[in-house]
N, C-alpha and C. Protein backbone atom coordinates (compact mmCIF):
# COMPACT_ATOMS: atom_id res chain seq x y z
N UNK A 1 21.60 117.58 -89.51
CA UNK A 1 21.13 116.23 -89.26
C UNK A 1 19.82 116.30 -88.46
N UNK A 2 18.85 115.15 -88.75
CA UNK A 2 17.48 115.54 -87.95
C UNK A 2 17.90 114.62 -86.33
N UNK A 3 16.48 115.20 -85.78
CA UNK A 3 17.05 114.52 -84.16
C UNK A 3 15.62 113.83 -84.21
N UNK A 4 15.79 112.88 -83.26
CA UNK A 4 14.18 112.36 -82.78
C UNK A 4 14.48 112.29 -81.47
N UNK A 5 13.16 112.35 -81.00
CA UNK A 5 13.27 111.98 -79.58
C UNK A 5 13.23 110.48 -78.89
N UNK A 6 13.76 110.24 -78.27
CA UNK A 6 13.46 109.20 -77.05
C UNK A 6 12.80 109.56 -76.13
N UNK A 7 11.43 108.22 -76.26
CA UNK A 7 10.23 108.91 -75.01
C UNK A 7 10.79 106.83 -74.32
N UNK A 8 9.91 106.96 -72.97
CA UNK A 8 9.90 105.91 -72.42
C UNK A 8 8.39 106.49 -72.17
N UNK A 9 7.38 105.43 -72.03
CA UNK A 9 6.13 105.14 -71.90
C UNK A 9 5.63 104.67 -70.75
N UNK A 10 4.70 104.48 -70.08
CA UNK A 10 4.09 103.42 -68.83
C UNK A 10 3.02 104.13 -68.63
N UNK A 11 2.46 102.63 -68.60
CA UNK A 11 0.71 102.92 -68.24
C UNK A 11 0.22 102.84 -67.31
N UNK A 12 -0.25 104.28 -66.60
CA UNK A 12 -0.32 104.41 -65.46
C UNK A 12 -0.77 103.11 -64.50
N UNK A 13 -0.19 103.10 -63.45
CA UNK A 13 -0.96 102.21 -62.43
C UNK A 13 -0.78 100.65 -62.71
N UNK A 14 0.37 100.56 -63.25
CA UNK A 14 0.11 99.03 -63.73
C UNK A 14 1.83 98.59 -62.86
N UNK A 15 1.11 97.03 -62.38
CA UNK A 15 2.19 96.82 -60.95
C UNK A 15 1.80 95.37 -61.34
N UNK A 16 3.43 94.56 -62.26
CA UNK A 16 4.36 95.20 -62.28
C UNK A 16 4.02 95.94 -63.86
N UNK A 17 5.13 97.19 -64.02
CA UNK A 17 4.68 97.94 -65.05
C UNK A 17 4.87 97.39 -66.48
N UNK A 18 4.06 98.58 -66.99
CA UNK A 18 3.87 97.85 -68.33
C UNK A 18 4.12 99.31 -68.81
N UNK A 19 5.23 99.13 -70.03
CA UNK A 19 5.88 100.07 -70.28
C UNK A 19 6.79 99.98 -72.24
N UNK A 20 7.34 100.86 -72.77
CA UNK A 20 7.75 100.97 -73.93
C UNK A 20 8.87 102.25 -74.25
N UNK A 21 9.88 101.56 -74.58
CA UNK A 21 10.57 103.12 -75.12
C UNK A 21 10.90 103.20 -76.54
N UNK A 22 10.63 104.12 -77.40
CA UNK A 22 10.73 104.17 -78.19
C UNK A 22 11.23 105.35 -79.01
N UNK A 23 11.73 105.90 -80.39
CA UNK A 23 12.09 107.01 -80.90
C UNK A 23 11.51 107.73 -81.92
N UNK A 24 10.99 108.81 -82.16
CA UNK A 24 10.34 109.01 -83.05
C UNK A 24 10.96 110.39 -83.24
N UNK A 25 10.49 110.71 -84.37
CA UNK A 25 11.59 112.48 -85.33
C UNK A 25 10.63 113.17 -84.32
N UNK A 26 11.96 114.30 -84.52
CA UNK A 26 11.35 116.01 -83.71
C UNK A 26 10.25 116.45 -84.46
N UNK A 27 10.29 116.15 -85.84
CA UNK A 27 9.64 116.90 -86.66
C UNK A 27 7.90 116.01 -86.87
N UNK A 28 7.78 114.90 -86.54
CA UNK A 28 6.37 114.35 -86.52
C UNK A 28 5.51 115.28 -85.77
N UNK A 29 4.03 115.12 -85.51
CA UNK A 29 3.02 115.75 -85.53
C UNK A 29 2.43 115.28 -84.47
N UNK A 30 2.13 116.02 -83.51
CA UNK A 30 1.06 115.15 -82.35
C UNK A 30 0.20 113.81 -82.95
N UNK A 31 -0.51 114.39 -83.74
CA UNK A 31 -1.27 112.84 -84.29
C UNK A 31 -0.23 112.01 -85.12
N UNK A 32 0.73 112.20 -85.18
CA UNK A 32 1.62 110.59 -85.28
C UNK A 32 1.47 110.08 -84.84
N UNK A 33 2.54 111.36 -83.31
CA UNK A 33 2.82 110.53 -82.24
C UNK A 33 1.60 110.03 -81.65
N UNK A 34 0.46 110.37 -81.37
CA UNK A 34 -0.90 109.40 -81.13
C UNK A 34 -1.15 107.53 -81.93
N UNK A 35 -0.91 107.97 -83.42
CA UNK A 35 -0.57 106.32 -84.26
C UNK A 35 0.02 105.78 -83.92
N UNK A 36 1.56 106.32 -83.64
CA UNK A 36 2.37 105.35 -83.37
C UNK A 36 2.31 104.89 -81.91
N UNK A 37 1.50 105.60 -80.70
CA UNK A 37 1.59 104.88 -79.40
C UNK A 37 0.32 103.84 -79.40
N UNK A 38 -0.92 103.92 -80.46
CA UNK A 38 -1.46 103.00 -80.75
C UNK A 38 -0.95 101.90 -80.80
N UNK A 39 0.01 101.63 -82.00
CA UNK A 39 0.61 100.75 -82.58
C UNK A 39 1.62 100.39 -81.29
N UNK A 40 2.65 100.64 -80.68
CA UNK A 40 3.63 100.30 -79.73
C UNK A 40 2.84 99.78 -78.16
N UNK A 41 1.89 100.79 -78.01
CA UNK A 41 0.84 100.06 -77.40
C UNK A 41 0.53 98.25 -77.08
N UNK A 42 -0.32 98.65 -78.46
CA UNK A 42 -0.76 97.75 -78.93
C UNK A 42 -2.64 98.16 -78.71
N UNK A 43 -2.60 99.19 -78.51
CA UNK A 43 -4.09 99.54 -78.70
C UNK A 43 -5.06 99.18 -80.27
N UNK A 44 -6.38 99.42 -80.30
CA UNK A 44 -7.02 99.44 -81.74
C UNK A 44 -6.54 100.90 -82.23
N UNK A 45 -7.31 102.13 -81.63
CA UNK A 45 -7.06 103.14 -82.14
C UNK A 45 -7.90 103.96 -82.36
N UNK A 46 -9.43 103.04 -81.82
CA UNK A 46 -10.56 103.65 -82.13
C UNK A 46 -11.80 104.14 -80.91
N UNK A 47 -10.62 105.06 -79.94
CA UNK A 47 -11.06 105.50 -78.71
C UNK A 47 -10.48 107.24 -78.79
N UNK A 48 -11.07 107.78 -78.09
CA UNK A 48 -11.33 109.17 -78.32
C UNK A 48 -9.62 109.26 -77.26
N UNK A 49 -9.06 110.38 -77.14
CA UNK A 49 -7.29 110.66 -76.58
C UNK A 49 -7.13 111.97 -76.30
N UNK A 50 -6.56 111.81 -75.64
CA UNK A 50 -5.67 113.54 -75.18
C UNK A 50 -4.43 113.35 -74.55
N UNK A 51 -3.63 114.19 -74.93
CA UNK A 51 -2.37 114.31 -74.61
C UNK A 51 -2.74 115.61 -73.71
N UNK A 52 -2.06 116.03 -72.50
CA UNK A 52 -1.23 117.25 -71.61
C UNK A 52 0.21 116.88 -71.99
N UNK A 53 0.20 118.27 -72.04
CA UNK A 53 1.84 118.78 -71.90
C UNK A 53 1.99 120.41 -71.25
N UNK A 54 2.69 120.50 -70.70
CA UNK A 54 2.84 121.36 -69.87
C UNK A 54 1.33 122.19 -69.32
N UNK A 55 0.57 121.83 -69.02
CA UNK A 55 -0.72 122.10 -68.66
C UNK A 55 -1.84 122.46 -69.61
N UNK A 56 -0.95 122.30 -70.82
CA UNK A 56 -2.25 122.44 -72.28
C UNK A 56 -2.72 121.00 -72.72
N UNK A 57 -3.56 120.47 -73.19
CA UNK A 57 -4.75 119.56 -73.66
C UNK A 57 -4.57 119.76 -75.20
N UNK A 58 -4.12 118.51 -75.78
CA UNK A 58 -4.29 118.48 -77.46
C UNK A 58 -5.02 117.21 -77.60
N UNK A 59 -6.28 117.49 -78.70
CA UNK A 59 -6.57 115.81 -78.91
C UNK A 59 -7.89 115.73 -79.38
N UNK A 60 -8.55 114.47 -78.91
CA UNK A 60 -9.96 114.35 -79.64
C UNK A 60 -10.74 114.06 -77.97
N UNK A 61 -11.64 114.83 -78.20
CA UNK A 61 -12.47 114.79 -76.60
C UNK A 61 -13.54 114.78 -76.90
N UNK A 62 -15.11 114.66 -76.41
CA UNK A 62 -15.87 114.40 -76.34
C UNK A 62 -16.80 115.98 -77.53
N UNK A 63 -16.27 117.31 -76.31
CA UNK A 63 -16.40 118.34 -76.76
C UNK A 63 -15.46 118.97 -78.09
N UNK A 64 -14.41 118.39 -78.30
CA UNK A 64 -13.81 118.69 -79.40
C UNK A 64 -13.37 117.70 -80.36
N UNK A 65 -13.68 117.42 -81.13
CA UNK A 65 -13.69 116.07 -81.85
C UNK A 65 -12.67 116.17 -82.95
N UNK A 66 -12.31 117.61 -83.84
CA UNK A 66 -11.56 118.25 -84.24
C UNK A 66 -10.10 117.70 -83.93
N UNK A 67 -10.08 117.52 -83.17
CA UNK A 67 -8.40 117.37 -82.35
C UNK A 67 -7.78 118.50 -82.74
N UNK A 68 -7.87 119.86 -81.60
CA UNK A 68 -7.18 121.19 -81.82
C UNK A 68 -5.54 120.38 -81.38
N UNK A 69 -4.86 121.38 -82.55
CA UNK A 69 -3.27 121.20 -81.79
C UNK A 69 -2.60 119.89 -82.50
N UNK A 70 -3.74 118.89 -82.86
CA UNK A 70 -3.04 117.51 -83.38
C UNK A 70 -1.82 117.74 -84.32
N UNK A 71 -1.81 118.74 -85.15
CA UNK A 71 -0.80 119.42 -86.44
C UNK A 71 0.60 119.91 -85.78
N UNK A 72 0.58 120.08 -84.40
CA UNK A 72 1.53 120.60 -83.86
C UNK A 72 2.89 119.67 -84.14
N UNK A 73 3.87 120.19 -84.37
CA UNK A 73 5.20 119.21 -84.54
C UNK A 73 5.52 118.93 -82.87
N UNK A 74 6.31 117.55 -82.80
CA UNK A 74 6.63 117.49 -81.32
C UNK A 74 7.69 118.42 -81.09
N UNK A 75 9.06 118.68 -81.58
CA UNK A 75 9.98 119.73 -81.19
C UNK A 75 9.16 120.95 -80.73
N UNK A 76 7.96 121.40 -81.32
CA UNK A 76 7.63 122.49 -81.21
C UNK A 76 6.76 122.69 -79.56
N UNK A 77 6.71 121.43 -78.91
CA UNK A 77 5.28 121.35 -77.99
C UNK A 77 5.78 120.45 -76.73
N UNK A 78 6.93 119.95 -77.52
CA UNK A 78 7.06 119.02 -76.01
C UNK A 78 8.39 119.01 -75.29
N UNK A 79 7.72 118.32 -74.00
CA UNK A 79 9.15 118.82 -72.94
C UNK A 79 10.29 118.98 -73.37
N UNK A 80 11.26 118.84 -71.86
CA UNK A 80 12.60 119.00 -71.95
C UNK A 80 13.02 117.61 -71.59
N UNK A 81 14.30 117.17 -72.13
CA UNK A 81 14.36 116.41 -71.77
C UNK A 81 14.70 115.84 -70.19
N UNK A 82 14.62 114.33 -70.00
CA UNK A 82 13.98 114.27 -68.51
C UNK A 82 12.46 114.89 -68.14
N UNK A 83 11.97 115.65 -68.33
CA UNK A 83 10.27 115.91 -68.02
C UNK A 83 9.19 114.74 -68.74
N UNK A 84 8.25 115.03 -68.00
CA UNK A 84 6.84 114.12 -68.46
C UNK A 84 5.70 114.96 -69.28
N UNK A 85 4.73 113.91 -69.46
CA UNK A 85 3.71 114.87 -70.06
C UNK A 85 2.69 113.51 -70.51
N UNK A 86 1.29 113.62 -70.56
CA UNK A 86 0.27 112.32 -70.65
C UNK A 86 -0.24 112.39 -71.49
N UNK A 87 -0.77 110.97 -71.82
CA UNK A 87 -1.84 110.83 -73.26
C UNK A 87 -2.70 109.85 -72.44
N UNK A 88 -3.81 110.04 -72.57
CA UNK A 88 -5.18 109.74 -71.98
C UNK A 88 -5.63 108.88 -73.12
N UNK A 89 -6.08 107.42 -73.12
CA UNK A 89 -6.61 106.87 -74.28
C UNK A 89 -8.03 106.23 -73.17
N UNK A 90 -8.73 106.37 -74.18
CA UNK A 90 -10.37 105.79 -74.08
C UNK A 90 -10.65 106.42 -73.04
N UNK A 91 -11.79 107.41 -73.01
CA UNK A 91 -11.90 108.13 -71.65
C UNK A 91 -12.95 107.47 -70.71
N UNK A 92 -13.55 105.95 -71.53
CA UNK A 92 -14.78 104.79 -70.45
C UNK A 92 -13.75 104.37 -69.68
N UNK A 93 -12.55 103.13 -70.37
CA UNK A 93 -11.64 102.60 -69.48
C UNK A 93 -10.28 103.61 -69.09
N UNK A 94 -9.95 105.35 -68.86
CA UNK A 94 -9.50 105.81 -68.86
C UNK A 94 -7.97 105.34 -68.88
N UNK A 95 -6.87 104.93 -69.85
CA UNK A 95 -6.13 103.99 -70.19
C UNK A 95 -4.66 105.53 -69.79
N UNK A 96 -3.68 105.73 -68.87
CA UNK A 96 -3.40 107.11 -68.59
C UNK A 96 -2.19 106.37 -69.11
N UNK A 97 -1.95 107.14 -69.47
CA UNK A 97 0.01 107.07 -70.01
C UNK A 97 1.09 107.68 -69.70
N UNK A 98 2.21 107.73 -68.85
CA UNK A 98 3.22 108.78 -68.94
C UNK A 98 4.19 108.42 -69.34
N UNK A 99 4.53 109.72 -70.24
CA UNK A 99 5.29 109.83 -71.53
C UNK A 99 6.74 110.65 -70.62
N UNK A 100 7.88 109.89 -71.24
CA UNK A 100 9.45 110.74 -70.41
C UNK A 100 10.06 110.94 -71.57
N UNK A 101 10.69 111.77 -71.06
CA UNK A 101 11.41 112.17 -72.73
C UNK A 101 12.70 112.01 -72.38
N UNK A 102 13.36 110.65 -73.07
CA UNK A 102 14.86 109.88 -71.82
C UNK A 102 15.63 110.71 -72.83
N UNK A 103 15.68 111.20 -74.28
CA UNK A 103 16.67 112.25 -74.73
C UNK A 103 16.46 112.37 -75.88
N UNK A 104 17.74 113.15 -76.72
CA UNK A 104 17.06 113.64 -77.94
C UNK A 104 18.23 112.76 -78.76
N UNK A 105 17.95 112.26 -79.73
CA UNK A 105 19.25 111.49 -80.50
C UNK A 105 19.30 112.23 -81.93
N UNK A 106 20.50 111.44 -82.63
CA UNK A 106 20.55 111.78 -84.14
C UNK A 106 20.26 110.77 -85.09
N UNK A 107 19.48 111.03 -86.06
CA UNK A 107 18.62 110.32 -86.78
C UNK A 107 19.81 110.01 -87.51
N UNK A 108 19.69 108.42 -88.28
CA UNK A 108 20.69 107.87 -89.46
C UNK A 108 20.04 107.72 -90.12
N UNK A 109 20.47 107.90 -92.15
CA UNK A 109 20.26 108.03 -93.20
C UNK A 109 19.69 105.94 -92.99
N UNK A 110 18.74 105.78 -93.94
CA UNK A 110 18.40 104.65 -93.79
C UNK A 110 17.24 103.66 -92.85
N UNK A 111 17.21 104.31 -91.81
CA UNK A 111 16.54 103.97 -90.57
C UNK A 111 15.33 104.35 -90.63
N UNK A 112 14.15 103.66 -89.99
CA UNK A 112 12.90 104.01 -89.58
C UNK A 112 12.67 104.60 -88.48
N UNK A 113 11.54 105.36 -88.91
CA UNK A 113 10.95 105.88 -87.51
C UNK A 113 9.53 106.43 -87.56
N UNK A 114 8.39 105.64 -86.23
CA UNK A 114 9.25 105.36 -85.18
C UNK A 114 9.39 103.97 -85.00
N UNK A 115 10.48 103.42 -84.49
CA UNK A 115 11.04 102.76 -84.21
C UNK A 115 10.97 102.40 -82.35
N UNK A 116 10.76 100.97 -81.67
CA UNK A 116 10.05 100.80 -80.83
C UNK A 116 11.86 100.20 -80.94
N UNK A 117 12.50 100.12 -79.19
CA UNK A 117 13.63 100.07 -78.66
C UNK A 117 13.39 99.00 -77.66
N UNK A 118 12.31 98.92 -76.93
CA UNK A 118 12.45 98.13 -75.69
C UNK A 118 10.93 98.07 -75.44
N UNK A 119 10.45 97.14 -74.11
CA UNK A 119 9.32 97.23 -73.31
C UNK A 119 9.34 95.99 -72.71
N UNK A 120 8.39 96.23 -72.05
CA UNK A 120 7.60 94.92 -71.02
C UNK A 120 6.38 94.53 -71.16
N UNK A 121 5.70 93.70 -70.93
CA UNK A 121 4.42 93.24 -70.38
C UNK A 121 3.53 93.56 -71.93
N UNK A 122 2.55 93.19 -72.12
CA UNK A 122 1.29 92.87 -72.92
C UNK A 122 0.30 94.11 -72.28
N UNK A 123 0.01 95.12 -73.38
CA UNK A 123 -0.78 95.96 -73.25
C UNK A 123 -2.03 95.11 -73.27
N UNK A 124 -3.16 95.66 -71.76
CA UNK A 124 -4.39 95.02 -71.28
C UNK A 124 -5.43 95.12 -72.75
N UNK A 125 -6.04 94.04 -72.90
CA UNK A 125 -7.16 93.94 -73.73
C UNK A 125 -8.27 95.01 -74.01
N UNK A 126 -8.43 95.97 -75.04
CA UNK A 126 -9.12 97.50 -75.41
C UNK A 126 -10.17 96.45 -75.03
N UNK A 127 -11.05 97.62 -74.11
CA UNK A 127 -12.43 97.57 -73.61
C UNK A 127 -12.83 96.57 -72.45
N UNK A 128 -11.68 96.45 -71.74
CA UNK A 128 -11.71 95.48 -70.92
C UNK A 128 -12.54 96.43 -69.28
N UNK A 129 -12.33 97.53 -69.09
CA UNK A 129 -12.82 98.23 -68.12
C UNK A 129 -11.62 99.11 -67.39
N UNK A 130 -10.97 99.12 -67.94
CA UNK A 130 -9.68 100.40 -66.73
C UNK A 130 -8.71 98.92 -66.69
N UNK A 131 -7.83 99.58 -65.64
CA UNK A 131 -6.37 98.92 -64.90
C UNK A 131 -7.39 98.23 -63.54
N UNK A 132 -8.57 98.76 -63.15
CA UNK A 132 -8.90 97.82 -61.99
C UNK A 132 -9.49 96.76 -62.39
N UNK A 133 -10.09 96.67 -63.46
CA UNK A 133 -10.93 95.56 -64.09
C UNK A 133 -9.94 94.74 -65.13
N UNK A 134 -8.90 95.11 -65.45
CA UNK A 134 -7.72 94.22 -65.77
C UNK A 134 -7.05 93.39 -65.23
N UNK A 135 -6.83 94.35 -63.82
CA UNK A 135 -5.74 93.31 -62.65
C UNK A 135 -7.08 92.12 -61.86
N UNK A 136 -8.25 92.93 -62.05
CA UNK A 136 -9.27 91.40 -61.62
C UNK A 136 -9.27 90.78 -62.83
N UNK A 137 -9.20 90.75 -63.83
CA UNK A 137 -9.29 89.84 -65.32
C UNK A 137 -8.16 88.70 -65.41
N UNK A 138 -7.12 89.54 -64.63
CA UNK A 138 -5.73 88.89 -64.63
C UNK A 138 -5.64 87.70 -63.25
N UNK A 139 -6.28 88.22 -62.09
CA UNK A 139 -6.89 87.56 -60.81
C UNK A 139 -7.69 85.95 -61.55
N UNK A 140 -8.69 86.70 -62.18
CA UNK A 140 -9.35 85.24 -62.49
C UNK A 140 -8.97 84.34 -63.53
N UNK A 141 -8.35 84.68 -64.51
CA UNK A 141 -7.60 83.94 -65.17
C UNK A 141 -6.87 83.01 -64.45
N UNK A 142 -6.11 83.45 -63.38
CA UNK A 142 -5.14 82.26 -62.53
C UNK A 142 -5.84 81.63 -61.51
N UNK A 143 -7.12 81.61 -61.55
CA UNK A 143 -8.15 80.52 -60.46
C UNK A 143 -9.16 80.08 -61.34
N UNK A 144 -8.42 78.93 -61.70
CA UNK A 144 -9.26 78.05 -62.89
C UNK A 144 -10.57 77.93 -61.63
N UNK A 145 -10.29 77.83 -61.06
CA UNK A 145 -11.59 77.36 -60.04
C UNK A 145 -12.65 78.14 -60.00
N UNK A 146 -12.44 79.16 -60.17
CA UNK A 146 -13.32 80.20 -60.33
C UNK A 146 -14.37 80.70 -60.94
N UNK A 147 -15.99 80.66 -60.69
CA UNK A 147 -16.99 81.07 -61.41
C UNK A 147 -16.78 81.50 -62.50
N UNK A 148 -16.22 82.30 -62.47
CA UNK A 148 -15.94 83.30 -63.45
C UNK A 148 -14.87 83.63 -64.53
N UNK A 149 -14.27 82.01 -64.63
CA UNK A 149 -13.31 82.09 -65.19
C UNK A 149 -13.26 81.53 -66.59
N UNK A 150 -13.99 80.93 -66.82
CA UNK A 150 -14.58 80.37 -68.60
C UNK A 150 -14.48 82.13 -69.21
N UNK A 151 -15.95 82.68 -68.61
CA UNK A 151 -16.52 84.10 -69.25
C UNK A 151 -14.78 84.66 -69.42
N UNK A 152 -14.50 84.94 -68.21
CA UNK A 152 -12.92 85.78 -68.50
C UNK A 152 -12.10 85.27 -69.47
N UNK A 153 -11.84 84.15 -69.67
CA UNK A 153 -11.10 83.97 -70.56
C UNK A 153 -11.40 83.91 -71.83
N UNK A 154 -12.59 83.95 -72.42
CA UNK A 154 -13.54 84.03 -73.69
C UNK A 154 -13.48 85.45 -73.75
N UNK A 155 -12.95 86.29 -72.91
CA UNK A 155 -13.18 88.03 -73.02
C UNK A 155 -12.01 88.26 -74.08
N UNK A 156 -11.21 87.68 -74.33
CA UNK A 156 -10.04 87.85 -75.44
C UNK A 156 -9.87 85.90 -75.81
N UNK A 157 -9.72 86.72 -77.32
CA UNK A 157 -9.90 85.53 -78.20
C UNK A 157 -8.03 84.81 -78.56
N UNK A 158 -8.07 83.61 -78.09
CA UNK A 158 -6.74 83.21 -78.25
C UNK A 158 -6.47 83.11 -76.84
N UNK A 159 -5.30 82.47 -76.55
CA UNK A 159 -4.39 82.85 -75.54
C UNK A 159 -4.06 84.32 -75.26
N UNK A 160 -4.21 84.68 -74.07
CA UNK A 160 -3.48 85.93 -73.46
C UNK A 160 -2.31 86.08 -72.38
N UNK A 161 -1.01 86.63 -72.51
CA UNK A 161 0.07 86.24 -71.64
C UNK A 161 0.28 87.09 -71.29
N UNK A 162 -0.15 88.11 -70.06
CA UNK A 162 0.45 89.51 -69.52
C UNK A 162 1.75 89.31 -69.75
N UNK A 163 2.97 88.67 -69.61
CA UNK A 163 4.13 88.87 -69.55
C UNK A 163 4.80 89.37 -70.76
N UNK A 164 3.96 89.00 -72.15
CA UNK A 164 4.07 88.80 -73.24
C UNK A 164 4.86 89.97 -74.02
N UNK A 165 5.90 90.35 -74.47
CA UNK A 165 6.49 91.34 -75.07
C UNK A 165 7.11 91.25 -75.90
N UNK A 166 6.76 91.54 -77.34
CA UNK A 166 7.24 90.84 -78.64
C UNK A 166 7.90 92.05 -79.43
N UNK A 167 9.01 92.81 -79.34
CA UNK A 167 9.63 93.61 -79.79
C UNK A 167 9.28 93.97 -81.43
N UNK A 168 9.88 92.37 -82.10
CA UNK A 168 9.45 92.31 -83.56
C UNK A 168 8.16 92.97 -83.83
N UNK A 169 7.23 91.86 -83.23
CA UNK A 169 5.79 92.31 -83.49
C UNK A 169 5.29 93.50 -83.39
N UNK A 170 5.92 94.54 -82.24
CA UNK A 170 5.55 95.67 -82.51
C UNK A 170 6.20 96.58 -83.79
N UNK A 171 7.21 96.09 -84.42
CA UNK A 171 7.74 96.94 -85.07
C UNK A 171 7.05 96.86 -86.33
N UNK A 172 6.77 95.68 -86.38
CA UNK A 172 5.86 94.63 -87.83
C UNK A 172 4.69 95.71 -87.70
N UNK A 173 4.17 96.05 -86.48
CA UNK A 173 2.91 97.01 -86.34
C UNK A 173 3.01 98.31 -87.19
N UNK A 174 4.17 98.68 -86.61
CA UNK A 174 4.79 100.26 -87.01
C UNK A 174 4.59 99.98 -88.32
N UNK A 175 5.33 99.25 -88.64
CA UNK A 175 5.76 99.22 -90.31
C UNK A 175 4.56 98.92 -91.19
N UNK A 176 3.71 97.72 -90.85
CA UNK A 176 2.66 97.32 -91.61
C UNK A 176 1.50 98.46 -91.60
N UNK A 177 1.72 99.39 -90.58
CA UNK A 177 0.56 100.40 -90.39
C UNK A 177 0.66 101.83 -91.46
N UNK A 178 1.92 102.15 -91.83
CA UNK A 178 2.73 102.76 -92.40
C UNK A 178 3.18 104.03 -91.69
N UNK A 179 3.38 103.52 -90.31
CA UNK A 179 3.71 104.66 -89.43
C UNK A 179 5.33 104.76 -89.37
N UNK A 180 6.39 103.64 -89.86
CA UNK A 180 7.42 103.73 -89.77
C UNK A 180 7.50 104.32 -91.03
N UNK A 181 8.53 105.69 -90.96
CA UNK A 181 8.94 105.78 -92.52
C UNK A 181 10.94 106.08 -92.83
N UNK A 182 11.04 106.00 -94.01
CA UNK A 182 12.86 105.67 -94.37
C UNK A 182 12.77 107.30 -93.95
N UNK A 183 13.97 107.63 -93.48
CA UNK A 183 14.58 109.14 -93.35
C UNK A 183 14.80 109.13 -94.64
C-alpha cells in the first residue's frame, strides 16, 4: 500500500498564525511538493524557492535556476516524522515556511492527492513586501481614517479578509491546477 505524508505548514512570523495541513504521497517529487504549497498557500507561483532539509538547499535561487535536487522523491529526502524543514518563497518579500511532518498515513484506492485537511487565516497578498509590510497593510486597512488607507486597500483587488479560510477553495486549486491526482 502507498503512504503519504502529513506535513502541517506555517508561515513564519505570522501572529495570529497562518497555517495548513495537508497530505501528499511519499513518492511525489520536491517540485510537486513546491506546486502544491503554491496552490494550498495560495501563492501565484512565479517567485524563485528553496526548500532546507536537514541542512541541504533544493530549489530555484538566483545562482541556480536549474532547481538541483527538485527530482528528488520526498520519502527519499525528508524528515522524520515530528521534525521540520523550510521552503523559502520569493526571496524580495522573503515568505519562510515551516514544514512538520505530523505523520506518515496510508493512501486509499480512489482518493486524491495532495489533498489539503485543515488551515487558518488567508495567505498575505504575493508582492505585498514580507510579514512586516503585511501586518502594516493589515494595520491600515482597520483605520479607515488613515492617509493611507484608499492606496492600501486598492493594493488587492476585491475584498480581502485575513481571517478568510476556504478549505473547498483550496482543494478546487489542487484539483483545477492538476496537482491533485486519483491513486
Amino acid at each position: 500500500m502507498d503512504k503519504a505524508f502529513q506535513i502541517r505548514v506555517y508561515l513564519a512570523s505570522s501572529t495570529p498564525p497562518i497555517w495548513r495541513s495537508f497530505q501528499i504521497k511519499e513518492t511525489a517529487t520536491l517540485t510537486r511538493l513546491s506546486m502544491a504549497l503554491q496552490k494550498i498557500m495560495g501563492w501565484k507561483g512565479d517567485r524563485l524557492y528553496i526548500f532546507t532539509i536537514r541542512g541541504t538547499d533544493y530549489g530555484h535561487t538566483d545562482k541556480d535556476a536549474g532547481g538541483e535536487g527538485m527530482e528528488e522523491r520526498l520519502k527519499d529526502v525528508l524528515p522524520a516524522v515530528g521534525e521540520t524543514f523550510s521552503y523559502t518563497y520569493d526571496f524580495d518579500d522573503n515568505w519562510v515556511h515551516v514544514l512538520q511532518i505530523e505523520k506518515i498515513v496510508d493512501t486509499f484506492g480512489g482518493g486524491r492527492y495532495p489533498v489539503c485537511l485543515d488551515g487558518a487565516r488567508a495567505c498575505p497578498p504575493e508582492g505585498i513586501g514580507g510579514m512586516w509590510a503585511y501586518k502594516k497593510y493589515l494595520e491600515t486597512l482597520n483605520e479607515p481614517a488613515s492617509n493611507e488607507w484608499e492606496a492600501t486597500r486598492d493594493f488587492v483587488p476585491g475584498a480581502f479578509d485575513s481571517e478568510e479560510f476556504d478549505l473547498t477553495e483550496v482543494n478546487d486549486r489542487l484539483r483545477n491546477s492538476g496537482q491533485a491526482s486519483q491513486l
